[in-house]
PDB file of N, CA and C in Angstrom:
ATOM      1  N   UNK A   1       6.324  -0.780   0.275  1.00  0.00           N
ATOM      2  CA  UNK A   1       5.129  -1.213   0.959  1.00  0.00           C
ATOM      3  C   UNK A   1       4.357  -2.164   0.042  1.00  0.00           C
ATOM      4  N   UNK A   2       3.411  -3.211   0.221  1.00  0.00           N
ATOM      5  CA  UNK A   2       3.250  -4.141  -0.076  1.00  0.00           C
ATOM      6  C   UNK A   2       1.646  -3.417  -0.259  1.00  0.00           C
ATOM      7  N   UNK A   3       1.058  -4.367  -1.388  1.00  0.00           N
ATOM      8  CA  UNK A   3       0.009  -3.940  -1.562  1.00  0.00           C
ATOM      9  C   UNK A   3      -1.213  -5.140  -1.042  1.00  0.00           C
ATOM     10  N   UNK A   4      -2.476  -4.743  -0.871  1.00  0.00           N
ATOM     11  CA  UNK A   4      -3.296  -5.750  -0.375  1.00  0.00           C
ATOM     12  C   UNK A   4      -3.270  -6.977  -1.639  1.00  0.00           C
ATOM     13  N   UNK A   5      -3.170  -6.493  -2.796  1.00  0.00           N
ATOM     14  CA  UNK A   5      -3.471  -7.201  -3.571  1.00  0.00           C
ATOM     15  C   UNK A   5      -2.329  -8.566  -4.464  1.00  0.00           C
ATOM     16  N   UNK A   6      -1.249  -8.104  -3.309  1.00  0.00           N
ATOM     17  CA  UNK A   6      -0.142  -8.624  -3.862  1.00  0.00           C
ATOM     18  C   UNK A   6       0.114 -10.145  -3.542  1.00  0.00           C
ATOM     19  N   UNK A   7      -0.741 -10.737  -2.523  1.00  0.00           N
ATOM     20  CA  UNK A   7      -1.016 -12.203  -2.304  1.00  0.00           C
ATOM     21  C   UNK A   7      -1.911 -12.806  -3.713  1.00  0.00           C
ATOM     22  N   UNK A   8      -2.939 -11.867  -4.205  1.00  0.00           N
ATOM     23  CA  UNK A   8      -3.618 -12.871  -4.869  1.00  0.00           C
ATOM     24  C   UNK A   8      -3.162 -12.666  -6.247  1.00  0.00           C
ATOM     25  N   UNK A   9      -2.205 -11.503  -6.853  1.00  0.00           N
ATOM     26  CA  UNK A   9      -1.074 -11.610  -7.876  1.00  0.00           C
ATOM     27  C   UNK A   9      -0.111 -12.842  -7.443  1.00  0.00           C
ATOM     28  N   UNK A  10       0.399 -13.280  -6.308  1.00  0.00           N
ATOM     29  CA  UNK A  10       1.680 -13.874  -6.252  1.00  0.00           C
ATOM     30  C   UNK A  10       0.780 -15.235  -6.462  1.00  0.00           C
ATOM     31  N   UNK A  11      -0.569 -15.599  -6.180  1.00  0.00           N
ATOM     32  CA  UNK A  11      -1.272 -16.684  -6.061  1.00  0.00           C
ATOM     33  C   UNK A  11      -1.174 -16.993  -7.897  1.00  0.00           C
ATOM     34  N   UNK A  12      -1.794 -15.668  -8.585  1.00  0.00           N
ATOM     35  CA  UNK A  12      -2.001 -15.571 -10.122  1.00  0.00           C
ATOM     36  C   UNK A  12      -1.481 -16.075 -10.959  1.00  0.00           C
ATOM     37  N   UNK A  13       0.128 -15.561 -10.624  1.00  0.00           N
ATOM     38  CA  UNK A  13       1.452 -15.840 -11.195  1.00  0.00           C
ATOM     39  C   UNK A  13       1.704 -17.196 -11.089  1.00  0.00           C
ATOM     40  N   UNK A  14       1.913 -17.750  -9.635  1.00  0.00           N
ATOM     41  CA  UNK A  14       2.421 -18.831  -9.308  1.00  0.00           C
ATOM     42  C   UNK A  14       1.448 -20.088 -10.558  1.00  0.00           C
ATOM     43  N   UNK A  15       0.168 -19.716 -10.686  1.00  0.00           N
ATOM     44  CA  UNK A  15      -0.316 -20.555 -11.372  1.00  0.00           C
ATOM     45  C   UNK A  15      -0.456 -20.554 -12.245  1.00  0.00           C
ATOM     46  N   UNK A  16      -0.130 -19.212 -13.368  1.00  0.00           N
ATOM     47  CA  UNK A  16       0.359 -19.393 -14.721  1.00  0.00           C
ATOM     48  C   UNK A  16       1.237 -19.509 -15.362  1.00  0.00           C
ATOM     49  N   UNK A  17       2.296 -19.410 -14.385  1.00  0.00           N
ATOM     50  CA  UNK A  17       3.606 -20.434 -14.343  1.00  0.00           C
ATOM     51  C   UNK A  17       3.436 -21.665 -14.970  1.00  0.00           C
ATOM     52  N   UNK A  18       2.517 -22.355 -14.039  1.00  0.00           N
ATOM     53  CA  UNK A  18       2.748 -23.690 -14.714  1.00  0.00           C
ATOM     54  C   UNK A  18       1.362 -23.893 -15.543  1.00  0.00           C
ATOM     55  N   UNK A  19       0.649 -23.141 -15.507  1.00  0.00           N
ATOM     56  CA  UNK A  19      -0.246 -23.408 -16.145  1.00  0.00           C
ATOM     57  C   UNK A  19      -1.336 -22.084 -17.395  1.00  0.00           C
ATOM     58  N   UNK A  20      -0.514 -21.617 -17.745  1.00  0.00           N
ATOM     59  CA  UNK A  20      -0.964 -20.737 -18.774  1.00  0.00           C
ATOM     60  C   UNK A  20      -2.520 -20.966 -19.371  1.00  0.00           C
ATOM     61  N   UNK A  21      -3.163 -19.963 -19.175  1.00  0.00           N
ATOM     62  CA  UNK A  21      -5.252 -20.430 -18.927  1.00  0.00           C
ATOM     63  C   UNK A  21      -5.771 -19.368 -19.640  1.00  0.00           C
ATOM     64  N   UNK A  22      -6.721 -19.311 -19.783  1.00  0.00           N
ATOM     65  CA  UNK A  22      -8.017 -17.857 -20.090  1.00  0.00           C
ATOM     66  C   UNK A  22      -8.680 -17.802 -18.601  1.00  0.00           C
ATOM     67  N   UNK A  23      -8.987 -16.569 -18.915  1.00  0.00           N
ATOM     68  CA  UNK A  23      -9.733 -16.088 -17.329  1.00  0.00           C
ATOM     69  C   UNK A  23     -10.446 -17.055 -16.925  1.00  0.00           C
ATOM     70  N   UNK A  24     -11.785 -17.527 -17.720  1.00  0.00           N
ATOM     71  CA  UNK A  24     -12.037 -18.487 -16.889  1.00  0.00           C
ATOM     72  C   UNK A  24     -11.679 -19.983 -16.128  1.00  0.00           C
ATOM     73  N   UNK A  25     -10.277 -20.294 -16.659  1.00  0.00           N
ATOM     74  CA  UNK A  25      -9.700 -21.471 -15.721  1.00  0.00           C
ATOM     75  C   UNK A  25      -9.348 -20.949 -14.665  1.00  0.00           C
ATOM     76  N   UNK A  26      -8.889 -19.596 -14.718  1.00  0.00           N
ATOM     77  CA  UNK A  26      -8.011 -18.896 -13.695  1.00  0.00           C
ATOM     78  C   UNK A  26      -9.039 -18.793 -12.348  1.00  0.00           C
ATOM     79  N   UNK A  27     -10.209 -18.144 -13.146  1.00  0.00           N
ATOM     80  CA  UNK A  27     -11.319 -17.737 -12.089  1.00  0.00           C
ATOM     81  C   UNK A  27     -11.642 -19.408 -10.964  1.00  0.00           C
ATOM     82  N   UNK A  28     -11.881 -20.562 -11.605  1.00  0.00           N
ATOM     83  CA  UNK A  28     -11.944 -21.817 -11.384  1.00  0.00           C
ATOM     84  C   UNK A  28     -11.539 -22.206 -10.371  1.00  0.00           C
ATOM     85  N   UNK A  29      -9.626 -22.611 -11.013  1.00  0.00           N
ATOM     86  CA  UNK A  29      -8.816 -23.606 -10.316  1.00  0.00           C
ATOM     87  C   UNK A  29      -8.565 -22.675  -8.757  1.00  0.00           C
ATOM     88  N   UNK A  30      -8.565 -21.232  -9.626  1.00  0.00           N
ATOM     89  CA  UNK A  30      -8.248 -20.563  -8.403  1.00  0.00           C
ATOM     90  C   UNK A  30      -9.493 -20.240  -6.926  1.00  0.00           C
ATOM     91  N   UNK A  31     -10.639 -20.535  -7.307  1.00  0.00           N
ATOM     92  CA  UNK A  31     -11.498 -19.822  -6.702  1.00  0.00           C
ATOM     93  C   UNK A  31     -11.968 -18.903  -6.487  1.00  0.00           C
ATOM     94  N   UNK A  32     -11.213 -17.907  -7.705  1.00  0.00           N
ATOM     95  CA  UNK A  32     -11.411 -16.209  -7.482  1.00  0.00           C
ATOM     96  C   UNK A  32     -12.288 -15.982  -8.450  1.00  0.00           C
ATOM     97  N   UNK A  33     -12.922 -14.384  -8.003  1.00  0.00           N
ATOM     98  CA  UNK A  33     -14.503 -14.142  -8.517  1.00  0.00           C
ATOM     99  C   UNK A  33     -13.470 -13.474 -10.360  1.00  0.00           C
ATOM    100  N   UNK A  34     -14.397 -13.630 -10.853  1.00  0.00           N
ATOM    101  CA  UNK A  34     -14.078 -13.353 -12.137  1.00  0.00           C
ATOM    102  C   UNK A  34     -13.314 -11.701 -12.359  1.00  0.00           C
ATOM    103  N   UNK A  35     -14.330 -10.870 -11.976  1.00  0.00           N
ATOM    104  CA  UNK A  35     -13.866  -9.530 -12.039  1.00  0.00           C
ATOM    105  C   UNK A  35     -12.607  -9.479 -11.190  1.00  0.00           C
ATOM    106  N   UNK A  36     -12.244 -10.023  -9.780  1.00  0.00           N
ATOM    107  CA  UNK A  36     -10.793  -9.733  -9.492  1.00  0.00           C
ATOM    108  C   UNK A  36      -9.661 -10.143 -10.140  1.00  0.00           C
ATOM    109  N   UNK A  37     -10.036 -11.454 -11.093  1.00  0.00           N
ATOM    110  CA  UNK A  37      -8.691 -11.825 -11.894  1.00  0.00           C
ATOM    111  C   UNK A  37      -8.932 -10.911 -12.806  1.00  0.00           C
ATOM    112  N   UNK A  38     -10.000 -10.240 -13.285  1.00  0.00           N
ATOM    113  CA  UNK A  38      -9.720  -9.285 -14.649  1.00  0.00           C
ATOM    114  C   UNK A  38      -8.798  -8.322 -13.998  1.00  0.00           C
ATOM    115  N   UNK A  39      -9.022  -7.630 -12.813  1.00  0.00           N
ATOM    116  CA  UNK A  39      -8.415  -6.592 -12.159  1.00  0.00           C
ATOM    117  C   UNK A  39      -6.726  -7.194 -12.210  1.00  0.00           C
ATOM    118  N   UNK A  40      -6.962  -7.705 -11.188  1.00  0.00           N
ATOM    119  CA  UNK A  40      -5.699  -8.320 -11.234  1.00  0.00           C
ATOM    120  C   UNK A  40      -4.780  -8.869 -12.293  1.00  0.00           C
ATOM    121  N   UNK A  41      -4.997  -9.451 -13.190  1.00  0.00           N
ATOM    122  CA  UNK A  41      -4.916  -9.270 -14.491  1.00  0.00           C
ATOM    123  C   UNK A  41      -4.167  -8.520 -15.503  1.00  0.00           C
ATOM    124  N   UNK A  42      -4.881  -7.090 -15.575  1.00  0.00           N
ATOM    125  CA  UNK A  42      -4.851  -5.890 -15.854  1.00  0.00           C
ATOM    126  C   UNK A  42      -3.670  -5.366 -15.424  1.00  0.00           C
ATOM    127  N   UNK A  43      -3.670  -5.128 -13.877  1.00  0.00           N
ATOM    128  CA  UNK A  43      -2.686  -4.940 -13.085  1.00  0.00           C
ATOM    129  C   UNK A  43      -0.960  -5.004 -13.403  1.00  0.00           C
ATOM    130  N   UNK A  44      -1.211  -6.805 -13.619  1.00  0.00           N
ATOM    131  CA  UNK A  44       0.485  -7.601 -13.859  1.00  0.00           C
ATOM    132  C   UNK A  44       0.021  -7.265 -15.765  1.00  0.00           C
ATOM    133  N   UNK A  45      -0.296  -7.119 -16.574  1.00  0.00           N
ATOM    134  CA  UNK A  45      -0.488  -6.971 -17.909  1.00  0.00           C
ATOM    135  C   UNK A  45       0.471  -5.548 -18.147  1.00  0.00           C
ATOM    136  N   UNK A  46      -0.093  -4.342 -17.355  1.00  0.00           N
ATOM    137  CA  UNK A  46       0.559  -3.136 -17.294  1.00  0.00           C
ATOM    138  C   UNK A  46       1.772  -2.677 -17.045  1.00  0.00           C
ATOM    139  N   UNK A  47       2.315  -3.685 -15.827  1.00  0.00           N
ATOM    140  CA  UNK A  47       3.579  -3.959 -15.609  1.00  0.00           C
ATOM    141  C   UNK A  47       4.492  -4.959 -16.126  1.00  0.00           C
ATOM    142  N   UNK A  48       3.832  -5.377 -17.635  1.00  0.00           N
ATOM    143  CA  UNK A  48       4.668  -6.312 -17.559  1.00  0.00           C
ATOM    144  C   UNK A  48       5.095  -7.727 -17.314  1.00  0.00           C
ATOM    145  N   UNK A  49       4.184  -7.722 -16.688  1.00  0.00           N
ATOM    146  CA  UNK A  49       4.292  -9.383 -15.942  1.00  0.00           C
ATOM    147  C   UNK A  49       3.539 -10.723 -16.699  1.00  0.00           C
ATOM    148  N   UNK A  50       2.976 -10.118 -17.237  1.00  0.00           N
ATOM    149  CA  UNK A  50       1.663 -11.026 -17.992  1.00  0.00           C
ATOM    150  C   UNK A  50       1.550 -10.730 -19.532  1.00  0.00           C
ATOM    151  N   UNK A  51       1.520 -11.400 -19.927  1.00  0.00           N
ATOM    152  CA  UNK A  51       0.882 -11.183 -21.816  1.00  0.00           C
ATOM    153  C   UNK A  51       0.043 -11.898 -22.362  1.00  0.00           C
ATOM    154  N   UNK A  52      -0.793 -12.034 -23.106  1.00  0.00           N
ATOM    155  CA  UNK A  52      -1.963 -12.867 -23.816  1.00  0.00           C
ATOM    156  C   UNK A  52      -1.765 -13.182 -25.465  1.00  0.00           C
ATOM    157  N   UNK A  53      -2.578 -14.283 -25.644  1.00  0.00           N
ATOM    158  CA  UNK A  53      -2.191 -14.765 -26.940  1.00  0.00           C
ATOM    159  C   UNK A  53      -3.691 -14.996 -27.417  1.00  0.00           C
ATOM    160  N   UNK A  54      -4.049 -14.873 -28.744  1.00  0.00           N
ATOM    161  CA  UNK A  54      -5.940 -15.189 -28.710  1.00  0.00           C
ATOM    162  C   UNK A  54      -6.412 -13.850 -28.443  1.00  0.00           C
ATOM    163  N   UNK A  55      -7.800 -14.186 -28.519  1.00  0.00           N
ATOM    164  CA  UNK A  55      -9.119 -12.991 -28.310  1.00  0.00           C
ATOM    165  C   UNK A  55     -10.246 -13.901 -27.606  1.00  0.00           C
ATOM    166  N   UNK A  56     -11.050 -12.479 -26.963  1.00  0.00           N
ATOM    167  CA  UNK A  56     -12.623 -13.485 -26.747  1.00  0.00           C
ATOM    168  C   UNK A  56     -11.787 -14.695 -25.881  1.00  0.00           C
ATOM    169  N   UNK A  57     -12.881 -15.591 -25.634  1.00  0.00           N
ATOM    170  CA  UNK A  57     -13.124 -16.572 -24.689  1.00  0.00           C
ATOM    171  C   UNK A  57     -11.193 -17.467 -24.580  1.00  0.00           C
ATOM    172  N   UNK A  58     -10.914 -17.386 -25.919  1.00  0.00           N
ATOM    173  CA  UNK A  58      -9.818 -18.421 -25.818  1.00  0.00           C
ATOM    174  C   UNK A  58      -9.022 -17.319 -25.721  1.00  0.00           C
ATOM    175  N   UNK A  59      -8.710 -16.498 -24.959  1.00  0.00           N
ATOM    176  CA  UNK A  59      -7.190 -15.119 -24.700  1.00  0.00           C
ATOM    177  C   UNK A  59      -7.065 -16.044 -23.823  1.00  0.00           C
ATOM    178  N   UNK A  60      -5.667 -16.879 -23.436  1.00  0.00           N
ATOM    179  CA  UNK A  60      -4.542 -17.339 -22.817  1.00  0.00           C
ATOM    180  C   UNK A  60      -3.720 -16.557 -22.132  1.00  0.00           C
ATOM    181  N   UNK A  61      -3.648 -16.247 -21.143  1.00  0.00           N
ATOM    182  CA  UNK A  61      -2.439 -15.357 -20.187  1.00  0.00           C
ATOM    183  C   UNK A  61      -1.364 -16.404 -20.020  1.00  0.00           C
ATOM    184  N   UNK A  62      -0.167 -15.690 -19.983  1.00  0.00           N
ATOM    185  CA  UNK A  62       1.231 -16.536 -19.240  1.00  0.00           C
ATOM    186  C   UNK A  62       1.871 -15.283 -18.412  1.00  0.00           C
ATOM    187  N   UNK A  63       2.710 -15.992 -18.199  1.00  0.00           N
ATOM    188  CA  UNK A  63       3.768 -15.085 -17.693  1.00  0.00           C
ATOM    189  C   UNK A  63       4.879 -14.518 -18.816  1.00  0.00           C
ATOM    190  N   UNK A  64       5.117 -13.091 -18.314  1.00  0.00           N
ATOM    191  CA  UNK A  64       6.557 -12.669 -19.278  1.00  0.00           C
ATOM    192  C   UNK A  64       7.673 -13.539 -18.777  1.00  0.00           C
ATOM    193  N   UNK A  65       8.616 -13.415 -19.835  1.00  0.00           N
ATOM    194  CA  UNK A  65      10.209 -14.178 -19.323  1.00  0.00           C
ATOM    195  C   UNK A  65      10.640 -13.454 -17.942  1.00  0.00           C
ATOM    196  N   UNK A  66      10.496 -12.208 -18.036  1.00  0.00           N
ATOM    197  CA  UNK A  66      11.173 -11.374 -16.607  1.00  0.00           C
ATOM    198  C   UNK A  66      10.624 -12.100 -15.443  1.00  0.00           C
ATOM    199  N   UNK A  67       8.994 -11.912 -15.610  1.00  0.00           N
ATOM    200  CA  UNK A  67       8.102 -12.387 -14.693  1.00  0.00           C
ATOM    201  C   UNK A  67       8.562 -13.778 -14.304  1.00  0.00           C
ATOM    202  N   UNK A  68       8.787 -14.799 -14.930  1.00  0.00           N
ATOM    203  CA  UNK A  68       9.485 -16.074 -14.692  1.00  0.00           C
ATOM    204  C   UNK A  68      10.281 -15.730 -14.169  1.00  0.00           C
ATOM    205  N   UNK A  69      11.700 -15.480 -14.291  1.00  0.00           N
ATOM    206  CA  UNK A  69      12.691 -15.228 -13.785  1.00  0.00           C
ATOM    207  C   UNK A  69      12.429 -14.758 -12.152  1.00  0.00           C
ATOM    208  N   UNK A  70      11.869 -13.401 -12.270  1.00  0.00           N
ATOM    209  CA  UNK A  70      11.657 -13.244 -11.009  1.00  0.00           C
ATOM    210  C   UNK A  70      11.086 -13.824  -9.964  1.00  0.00           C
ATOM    211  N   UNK A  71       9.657 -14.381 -10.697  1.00  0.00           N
ATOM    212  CA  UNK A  71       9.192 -15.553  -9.587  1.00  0.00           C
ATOM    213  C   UNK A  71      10.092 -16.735  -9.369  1.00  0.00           C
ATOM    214  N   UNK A  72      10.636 -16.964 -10.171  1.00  0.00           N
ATOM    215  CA  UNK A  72      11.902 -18.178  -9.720  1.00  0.00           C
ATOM    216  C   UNK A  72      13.112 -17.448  -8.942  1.00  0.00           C
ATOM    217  N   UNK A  73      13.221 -16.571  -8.670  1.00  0.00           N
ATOM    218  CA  UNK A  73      14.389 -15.410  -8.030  1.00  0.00           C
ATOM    219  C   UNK A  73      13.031 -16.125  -6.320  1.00  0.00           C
ATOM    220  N   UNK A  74      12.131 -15.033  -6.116  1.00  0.00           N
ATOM    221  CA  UNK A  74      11.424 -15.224  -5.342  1.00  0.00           C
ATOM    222  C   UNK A  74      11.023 -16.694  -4.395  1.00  0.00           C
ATOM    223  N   UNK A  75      10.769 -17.826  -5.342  1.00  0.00           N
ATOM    224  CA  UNK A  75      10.703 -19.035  -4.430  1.00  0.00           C
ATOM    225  C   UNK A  75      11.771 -19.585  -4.376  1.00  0.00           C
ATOM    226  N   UNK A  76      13.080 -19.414  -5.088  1.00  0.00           N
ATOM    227  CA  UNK A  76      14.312 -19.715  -4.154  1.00  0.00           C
ATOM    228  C   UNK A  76      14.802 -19.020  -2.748  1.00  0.00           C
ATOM    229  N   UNK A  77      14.578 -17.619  -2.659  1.00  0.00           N
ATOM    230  CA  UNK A  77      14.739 -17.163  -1.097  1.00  0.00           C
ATOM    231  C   UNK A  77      13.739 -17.847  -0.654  1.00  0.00           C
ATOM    232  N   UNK A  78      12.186 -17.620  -0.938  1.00  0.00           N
ATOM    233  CA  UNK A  78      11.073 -18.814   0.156  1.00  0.00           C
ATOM    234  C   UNK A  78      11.718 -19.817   0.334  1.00  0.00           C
ATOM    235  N   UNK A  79      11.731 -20.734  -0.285  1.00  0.00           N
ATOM    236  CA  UNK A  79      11.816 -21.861  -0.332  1.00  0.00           C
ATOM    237  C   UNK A  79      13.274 -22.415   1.046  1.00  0.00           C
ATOM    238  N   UNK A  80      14.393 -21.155   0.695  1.00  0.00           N
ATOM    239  CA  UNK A  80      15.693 -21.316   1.451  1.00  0.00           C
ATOM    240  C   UNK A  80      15.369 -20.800   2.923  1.00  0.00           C
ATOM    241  N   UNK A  81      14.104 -20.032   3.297  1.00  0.00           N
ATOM    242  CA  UNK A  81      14.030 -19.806   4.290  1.00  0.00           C
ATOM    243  C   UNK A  81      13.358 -20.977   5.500  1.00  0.00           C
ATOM    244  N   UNK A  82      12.737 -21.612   4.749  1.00  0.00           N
ATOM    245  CA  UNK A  82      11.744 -22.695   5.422  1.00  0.00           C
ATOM    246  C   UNK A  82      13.077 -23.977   6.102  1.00  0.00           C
TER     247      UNK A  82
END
């Protein structure tokens, strides 16, 4: 089962993919309120999905290698379905 929150992780991901940020670019480019990317955040951090580099204002999130992988697993079925 899919969680409510799993659009604005797949939104998260997709954009630190290509663009590895601190919360506040994330909060920005994305339009999301600050505290849900911390949540969210948190979330893919716990599982794995996310790691940080830095402290304070300049902590940088990316994606893990798995996390890559899988999101590139993921927009090749999208992508093949369209």
């Amino acid at each position: 089962m899919a969680t409510k929150g799993g659009a604005t992780r797949m939104k998260i991901a997709r954009f630190l993919s290509e663009n590895p940020s601190n919360m506040n670019r994330i909060c920005r480019d994305l339009g999301l309120n600050y505290r849900t990317v911390e949540h969210h955040i948190e979330v893919m951090r716990k599982n794995n999905l996310v790691m940080s580099s830095g402290d304070g204002y300049g902590k940088v999130y990316f994606l893990t290698p798995s996390a890559e992988r899988g999101l590139k697993e993921i927009e090749k079925i999208t992508y093949r379905r369209k």
